[in-house]
N, C-alpha and C. Protein backbone atom coordinates (compact mmCIF):
# COMPACT_ATOMS: atom_id res chain seq x y z
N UNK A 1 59.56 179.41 86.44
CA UNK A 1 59.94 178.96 85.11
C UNK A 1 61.28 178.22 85.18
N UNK A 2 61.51 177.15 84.42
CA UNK A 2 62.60 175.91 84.41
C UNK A 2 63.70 177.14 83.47
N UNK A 3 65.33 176.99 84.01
CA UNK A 3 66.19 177.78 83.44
C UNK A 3 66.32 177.20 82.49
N UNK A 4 66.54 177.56 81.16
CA UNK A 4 67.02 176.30 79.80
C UNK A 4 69.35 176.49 80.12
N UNK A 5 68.93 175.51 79.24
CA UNK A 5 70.45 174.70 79.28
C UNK A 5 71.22 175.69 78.65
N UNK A 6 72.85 175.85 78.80
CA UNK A 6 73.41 177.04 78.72
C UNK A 6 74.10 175.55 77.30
N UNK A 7 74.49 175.68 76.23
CA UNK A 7 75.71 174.74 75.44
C UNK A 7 76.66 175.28 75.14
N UNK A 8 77.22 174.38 75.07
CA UNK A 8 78.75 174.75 74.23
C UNK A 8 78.57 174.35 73.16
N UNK A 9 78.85 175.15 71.80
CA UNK A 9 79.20 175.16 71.02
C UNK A 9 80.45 174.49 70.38
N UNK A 10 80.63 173.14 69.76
CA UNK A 10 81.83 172.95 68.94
C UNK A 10 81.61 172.81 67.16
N UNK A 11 82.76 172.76 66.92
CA UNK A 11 82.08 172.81 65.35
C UNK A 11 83.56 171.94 64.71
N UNK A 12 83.10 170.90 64.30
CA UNK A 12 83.97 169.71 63.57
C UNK A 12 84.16 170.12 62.27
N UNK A 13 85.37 169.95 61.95
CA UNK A 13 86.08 170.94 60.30
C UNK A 13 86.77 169.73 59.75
N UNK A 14 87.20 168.96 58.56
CA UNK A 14 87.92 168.72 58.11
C UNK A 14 88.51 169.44 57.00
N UNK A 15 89.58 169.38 57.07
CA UNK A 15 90.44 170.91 56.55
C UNK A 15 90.34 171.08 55.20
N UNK A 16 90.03 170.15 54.26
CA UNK A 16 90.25 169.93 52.64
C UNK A 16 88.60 170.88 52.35
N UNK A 17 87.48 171.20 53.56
CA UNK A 17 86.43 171.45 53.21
C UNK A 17 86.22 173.14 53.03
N UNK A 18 85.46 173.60 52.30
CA UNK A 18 85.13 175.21 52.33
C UNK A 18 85.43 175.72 53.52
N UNK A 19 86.46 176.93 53.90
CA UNK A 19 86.01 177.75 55.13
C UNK A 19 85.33 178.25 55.65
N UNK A 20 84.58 178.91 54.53
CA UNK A 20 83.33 179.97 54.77
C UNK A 20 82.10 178.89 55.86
N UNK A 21 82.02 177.19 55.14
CA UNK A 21 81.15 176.58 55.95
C UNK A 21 81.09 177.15 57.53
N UNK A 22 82.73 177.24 58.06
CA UNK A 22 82.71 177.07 59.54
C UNK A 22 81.88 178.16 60.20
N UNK A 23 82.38 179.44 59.44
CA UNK A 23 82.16 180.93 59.91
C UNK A 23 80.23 180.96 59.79
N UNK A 24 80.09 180.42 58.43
CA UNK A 24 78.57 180.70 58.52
C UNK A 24 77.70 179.81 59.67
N UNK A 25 78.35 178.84 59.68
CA UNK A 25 77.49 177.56 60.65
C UNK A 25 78.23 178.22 62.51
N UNK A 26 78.87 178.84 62.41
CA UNK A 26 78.98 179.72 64.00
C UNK A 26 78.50 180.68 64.36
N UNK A 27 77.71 181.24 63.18
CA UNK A 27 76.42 182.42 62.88
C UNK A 27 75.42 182.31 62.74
N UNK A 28 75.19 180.59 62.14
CA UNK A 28 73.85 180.21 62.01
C UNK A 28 73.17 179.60 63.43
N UNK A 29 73.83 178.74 63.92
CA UNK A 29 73.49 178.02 64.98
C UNK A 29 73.24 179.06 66.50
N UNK A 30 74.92 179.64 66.37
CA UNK A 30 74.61 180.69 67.61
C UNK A 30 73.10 181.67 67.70
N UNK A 31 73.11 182.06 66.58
CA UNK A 31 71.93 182.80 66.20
C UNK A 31 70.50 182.14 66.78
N UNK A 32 70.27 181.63 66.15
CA UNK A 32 69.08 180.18 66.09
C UNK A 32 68.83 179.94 67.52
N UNK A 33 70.07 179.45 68.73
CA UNK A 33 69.61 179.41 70.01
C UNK A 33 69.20 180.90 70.39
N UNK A 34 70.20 182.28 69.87
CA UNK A 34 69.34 183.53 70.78
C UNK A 34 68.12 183.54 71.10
N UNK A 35 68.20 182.77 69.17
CA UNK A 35 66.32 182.95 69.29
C UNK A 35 65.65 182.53 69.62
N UNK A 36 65.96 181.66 70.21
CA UNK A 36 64.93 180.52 71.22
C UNK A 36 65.06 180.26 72.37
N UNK A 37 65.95 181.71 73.08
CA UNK A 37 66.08 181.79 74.30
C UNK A 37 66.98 181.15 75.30
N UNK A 38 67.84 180.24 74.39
CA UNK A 38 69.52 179.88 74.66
C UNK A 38 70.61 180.56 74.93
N UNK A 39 71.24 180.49 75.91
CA UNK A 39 72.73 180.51 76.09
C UNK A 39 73.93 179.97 75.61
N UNK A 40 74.88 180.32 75.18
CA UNK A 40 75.87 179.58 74.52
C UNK A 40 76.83 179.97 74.93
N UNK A 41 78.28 179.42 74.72
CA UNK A 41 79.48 179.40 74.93
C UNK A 41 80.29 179.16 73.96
N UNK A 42 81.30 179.19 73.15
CA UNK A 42 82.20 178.96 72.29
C UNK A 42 83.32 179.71 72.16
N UNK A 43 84.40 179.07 72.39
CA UNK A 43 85.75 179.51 71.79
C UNK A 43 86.25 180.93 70.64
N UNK A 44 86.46 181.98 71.39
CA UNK A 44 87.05 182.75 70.10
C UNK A 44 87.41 182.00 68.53
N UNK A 45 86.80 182.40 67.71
CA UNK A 45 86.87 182.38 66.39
C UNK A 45 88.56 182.07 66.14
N UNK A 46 89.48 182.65 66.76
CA UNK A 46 90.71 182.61 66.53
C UNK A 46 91.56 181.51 67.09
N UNK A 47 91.01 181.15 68.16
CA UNK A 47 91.40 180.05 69.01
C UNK A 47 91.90 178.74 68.13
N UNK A 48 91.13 178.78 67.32
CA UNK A 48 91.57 177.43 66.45
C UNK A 48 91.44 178.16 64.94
N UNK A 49 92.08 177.50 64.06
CA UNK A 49 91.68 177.45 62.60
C UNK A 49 90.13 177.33 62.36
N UNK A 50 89.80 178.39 62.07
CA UNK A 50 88.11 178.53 61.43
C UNK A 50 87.37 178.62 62.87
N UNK A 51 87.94 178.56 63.85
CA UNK A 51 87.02 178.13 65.02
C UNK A 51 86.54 177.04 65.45
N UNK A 52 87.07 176.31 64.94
CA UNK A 52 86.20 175.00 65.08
C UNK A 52 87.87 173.68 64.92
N UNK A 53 87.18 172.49 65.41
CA UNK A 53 88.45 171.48 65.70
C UNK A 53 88.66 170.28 64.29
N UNK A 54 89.78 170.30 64.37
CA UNK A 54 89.79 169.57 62.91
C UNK A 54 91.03 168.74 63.01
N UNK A 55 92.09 168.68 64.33
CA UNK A 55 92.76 167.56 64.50
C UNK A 55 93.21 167.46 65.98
N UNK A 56 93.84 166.33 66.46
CA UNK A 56 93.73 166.51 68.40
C UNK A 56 94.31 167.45 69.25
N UNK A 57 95.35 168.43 68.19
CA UNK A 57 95.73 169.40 69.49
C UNK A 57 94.58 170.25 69.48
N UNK A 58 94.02 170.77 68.30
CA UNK A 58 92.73 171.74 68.52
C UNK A 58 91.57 171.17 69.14
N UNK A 59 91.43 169.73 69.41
CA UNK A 59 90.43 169.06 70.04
C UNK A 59 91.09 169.09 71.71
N UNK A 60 92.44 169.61 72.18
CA UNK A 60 92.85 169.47 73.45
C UNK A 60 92.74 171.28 73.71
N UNK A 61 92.56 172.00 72.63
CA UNK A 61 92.58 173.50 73.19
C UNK A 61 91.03 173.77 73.31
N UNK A 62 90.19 172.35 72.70
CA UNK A 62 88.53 172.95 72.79
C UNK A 62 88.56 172.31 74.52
N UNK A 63 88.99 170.54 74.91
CA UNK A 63 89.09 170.86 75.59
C UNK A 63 89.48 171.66 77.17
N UNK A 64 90.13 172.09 76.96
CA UNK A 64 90.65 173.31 78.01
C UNK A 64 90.20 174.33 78.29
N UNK A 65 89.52 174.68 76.54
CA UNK A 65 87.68 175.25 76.89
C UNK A 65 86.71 175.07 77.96
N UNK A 66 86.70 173.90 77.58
CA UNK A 66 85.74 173.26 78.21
C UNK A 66 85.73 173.32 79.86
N UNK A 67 87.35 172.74 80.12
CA UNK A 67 87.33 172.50 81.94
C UNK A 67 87.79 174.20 82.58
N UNK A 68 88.04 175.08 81.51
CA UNK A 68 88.25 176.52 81.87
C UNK A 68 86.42 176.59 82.33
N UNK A 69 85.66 176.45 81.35
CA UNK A 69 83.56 177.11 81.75
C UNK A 69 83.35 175.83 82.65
N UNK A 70 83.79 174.82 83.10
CA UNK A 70 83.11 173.76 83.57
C UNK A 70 82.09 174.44 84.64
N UNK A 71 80.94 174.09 84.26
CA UNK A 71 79.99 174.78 85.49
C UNK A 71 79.08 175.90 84.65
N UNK A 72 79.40 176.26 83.38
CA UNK A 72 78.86 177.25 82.87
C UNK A 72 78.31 176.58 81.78
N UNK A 73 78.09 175.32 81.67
CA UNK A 73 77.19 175.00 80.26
C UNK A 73 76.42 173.26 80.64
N UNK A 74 75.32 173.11 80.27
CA UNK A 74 74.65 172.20 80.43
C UNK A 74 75.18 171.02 79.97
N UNK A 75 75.51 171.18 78.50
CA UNK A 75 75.51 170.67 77.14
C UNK A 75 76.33 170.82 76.10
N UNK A 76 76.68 170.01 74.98
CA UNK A 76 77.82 170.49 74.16
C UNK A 76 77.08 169.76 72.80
N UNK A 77 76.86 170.76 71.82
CA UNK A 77 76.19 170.74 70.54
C UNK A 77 77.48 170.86 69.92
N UNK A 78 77.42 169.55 69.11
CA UNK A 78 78.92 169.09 68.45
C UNK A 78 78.19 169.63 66.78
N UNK A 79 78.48 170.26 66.12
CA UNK A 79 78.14 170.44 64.77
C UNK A 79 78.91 170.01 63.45
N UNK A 80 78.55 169.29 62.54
CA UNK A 80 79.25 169.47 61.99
C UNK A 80 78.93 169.73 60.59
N UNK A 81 79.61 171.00 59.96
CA UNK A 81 78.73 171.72 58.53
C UNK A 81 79.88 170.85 57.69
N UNK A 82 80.92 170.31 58.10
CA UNK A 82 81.13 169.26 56.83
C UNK A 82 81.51 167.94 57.35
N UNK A 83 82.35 167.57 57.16
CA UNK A 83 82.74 165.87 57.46
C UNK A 83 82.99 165.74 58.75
N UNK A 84 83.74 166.83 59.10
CA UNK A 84 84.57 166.72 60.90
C UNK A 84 85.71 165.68 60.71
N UNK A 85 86.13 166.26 61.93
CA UNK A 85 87.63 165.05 62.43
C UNK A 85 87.26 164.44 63.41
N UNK A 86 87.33 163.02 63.71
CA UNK A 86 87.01 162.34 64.56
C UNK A 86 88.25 161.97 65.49
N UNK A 87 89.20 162.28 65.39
CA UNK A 87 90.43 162.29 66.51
C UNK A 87 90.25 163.64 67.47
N UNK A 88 90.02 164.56 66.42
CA UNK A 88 90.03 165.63 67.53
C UNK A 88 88.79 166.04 68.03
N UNK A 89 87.54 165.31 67.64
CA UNK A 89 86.25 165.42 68.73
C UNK A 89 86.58 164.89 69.56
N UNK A 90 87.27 163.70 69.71
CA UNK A 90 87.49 162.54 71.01
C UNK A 90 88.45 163.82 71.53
N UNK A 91 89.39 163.78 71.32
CA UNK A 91 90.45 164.25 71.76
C UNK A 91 89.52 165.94 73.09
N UNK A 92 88.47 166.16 72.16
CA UNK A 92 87.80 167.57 72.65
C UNK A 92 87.01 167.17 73.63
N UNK A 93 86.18 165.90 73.42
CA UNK A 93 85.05 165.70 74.06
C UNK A 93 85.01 164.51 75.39
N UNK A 94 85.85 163.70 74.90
CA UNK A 94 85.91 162.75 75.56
C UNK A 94 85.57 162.72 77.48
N UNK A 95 85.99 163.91 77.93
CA UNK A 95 85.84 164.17 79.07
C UNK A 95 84.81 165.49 79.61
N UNK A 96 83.82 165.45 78.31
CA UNK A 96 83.30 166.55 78.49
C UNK A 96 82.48 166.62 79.80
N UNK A 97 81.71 165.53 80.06
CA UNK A 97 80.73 164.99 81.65
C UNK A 97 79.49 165.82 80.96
N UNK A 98 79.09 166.22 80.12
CA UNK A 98 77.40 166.82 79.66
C UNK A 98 77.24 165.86 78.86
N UNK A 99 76.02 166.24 78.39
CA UNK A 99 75.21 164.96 77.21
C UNK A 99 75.99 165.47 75.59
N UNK A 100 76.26 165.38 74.86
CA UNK A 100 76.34 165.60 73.48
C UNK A 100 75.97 165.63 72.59
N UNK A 101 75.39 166.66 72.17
CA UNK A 101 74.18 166.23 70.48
C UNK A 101 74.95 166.08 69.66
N UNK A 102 75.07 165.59 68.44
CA UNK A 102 75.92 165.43 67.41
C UNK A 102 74.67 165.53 66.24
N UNK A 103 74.50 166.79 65.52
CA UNK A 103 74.14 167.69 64.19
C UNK A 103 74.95 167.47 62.84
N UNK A 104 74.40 167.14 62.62
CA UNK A 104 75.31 167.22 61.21
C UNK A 104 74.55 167.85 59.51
N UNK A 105 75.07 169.00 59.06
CA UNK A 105 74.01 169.83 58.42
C UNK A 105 74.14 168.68 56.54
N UNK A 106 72.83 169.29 56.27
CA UNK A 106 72.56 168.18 55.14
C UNK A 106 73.15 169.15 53.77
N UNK A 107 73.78 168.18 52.90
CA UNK A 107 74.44 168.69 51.71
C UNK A 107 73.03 169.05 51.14
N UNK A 108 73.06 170.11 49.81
CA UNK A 108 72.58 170.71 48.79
C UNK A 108 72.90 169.83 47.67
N UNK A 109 71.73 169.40 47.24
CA UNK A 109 71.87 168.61 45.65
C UNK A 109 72.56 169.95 44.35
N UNK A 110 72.30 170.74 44.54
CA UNK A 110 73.18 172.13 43.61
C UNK A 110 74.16 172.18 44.14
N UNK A 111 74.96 172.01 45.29
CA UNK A 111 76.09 172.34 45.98
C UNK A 111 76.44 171.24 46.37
N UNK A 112 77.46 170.49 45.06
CA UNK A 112 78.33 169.43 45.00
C UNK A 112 79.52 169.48 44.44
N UNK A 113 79.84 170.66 44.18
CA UNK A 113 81.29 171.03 43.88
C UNK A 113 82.18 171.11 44.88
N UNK A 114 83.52 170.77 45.00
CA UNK A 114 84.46 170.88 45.87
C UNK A 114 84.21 171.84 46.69
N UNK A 115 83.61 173.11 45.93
CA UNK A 115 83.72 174.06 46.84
C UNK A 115 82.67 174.18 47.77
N UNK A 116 81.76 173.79 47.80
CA UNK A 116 80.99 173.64 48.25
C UNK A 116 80.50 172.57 48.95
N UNK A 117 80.58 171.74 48.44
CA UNK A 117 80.47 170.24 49.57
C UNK A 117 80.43 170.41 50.87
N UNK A 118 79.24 169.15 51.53
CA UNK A 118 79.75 169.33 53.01
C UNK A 118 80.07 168.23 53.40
N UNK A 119 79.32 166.51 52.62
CA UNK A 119 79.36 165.45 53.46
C UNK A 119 79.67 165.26 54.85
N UNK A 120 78.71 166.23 55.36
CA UNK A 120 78.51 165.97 57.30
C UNK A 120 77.63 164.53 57.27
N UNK A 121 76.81 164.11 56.09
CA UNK A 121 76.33 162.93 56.29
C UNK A 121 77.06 161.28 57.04
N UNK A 122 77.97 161.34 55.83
CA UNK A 122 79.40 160.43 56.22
C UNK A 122 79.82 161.02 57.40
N UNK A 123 80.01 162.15 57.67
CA UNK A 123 81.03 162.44 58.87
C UNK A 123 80.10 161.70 59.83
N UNK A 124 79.11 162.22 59.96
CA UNK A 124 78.42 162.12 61.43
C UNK A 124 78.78 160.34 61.77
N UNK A 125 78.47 159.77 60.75
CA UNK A 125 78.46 158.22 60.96
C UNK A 125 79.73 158.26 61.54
N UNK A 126 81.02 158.45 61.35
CA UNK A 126 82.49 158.40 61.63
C UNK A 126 82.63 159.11 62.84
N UNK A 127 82.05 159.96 63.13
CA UNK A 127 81.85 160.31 64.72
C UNK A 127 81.29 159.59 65.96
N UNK A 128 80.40 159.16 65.20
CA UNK A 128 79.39 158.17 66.16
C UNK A 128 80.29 157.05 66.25
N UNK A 129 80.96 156.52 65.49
CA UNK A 129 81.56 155.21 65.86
C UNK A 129 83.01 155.11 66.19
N UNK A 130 83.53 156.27 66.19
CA UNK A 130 84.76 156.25 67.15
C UNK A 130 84.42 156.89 68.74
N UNK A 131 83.17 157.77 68.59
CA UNK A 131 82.73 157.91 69.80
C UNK A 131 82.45 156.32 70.82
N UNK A 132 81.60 155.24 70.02
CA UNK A 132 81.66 154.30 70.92
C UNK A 132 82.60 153.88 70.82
N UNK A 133 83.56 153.71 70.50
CA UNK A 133 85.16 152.28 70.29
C UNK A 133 85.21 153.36 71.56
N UNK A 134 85.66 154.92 71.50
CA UNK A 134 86.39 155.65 72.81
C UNK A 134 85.26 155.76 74.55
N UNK A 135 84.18 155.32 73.95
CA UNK A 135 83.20 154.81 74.92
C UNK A 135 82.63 156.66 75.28
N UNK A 136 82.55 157.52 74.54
CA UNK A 136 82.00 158.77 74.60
C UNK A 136 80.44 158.70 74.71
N UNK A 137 79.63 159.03 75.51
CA UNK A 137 78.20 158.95 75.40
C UNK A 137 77.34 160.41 74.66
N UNK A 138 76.82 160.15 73.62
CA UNK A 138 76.54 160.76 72.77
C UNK A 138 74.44 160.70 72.37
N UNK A 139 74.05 161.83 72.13
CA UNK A 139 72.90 162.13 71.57
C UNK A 139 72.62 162.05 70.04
N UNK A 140 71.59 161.45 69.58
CA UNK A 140 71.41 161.57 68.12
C UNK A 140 70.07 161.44 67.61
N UNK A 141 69.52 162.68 66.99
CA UNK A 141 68.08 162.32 66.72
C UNK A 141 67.59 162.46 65.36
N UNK A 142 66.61 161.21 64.58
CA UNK A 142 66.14 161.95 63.94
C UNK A 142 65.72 163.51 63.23
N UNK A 143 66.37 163.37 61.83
CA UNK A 143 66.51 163.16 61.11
C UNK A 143 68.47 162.75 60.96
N UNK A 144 68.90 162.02 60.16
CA UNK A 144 70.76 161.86 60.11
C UNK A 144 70.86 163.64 60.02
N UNK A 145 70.69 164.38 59.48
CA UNK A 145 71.15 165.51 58.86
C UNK A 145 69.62 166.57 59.21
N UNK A 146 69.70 168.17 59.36
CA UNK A 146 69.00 168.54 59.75
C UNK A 146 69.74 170.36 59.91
N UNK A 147 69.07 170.89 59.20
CA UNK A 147 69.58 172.79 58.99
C UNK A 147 68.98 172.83 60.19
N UNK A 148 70.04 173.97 60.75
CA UNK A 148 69.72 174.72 62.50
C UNK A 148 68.76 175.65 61.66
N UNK A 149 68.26 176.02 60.98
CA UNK A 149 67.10 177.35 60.58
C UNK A 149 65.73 176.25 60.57
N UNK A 150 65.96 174.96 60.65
CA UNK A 150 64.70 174.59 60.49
C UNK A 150 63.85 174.03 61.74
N UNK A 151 62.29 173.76 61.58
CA UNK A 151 61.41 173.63 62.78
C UNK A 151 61.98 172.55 63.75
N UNK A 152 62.75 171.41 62.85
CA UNK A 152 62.60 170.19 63.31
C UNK A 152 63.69 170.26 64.02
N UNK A 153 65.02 171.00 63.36
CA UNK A 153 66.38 171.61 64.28
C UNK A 153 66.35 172.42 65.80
N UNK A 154 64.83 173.13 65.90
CA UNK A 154 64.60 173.61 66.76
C UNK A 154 63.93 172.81 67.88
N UNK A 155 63.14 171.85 67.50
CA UNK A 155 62.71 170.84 68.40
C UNK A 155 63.62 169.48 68.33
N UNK A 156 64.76 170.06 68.19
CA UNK A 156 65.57 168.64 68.65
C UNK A 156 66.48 169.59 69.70
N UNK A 157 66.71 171.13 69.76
CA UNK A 157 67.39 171.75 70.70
C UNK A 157 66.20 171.68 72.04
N UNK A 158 65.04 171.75 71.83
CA UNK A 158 64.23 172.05 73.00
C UNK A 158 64.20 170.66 73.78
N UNK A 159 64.56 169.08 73.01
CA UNK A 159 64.43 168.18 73.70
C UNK A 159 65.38 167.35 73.93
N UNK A 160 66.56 168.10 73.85
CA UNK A 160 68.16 168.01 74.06
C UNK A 160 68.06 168.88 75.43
N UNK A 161 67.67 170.19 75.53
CA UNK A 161 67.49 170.67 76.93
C UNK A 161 66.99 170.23 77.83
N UNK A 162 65.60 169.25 77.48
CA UNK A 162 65.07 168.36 78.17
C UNK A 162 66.32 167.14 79.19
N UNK A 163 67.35 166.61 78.05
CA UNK A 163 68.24 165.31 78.38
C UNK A 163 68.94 166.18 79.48
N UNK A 164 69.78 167.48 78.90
CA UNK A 164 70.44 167.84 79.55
C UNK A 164 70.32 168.33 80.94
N UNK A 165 68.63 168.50 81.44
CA UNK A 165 68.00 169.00 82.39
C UNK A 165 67.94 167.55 83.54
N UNK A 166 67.85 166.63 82.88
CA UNK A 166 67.15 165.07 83.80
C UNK A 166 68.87 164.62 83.51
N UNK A 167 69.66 164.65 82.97
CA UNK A 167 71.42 163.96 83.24
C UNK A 167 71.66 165.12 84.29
N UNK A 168 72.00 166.33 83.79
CA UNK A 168 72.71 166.99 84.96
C UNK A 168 71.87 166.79 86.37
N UNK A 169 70.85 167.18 86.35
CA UNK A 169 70.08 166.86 88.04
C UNK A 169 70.43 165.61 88.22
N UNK A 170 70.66 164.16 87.90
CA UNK A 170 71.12 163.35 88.29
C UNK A 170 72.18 163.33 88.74
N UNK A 171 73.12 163.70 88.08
CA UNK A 171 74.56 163.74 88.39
C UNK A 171 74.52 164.41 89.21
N UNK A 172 73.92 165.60 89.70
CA UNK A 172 74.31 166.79 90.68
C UNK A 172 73.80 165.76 92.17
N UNK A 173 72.66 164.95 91.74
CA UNK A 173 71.82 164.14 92.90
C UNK A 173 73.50 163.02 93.29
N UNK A 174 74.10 162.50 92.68
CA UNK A 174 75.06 161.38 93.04
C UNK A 174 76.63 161.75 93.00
N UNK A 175 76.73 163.23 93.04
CA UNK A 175 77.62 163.46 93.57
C UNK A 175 78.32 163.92 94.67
């Protein structure tokens, strides 16, 4: 049997957004891979504000994360349950050497109050395109937006393990 891909977990915050988003979407997602027979990795909850990166020094303590497990994760599932910061994903990711999914969870037509808001829609776009200006190579699939509880969230993790399975054996082949 083929081992599945171990990820890292990041989770993109912009600070003006609900907290509770971060905590639930580091419960939802982590969860979601147990259940489908994933491994994960992520940063103590405390490590950053909410757990998750929301400007470049917390995008330089995710990465340090990162080159601390280097060797212990396939992949890095960038999430983001609201807008995200796009200085401090670069700042996190930029040198990550795995493939990158970039998730971004879909707002609630009832849940458009400040407090609630997520516009990960907008974010994701603002990720993606400072990712190319910083030349970051990045994953993105159908649907823009997409809940980790749903079927289609789950078959975009099973064929993200797929990328991450045919990049890393390459890389491992040319190095």
């Amino acid at each position: 049997m083929v081992k599945k891909t171990t990820f890292a977990l990041f989770f993109g915050n912009r600070g003006f957004f609900p907290a509770k988003l971060m905590s639930e979407a580091r419960k939802e997602i982590s969860g979601v891979l147990e259940s489908m027979g994933y491994d994960y990795i992520m940063p103590n909850e405390r490590a950053t504000r909410f757990g998750a990166v929301e400007n470049p020094a917390e995008g330089q303590i995710y990465a340090n994360f990162l080159e601390k497990n280097k060797g212990k994760f396939g992949g890095v599932i960038l999430s983001l349950p609201n807008f995200g910061d796009e200085s401090g994903a670069v700042a996190a990711l930029k040198n990550a050497g795995v493939p990158i999914l970039i998730q971004a969870y879909p707002d609630e037509l009832n849940k458009m109050a400040p407090s609630e808001r997520r516009d990960s829609f907008c974010g994701k776009f603002s990720i993606m395109d400072v990712f190319v200006q910083y030349a970051v190579p990045f994953t993105i699939l159908p649907p823009h937006t997409v809940s980790p509880s749903s079927k289609t969230f789950k078959s975009q993790i099973d064929y993200f393990d797929r990328v991450c399975r045919v990049v890393n054996g390459v890389n491992l082949k040319n190095a």
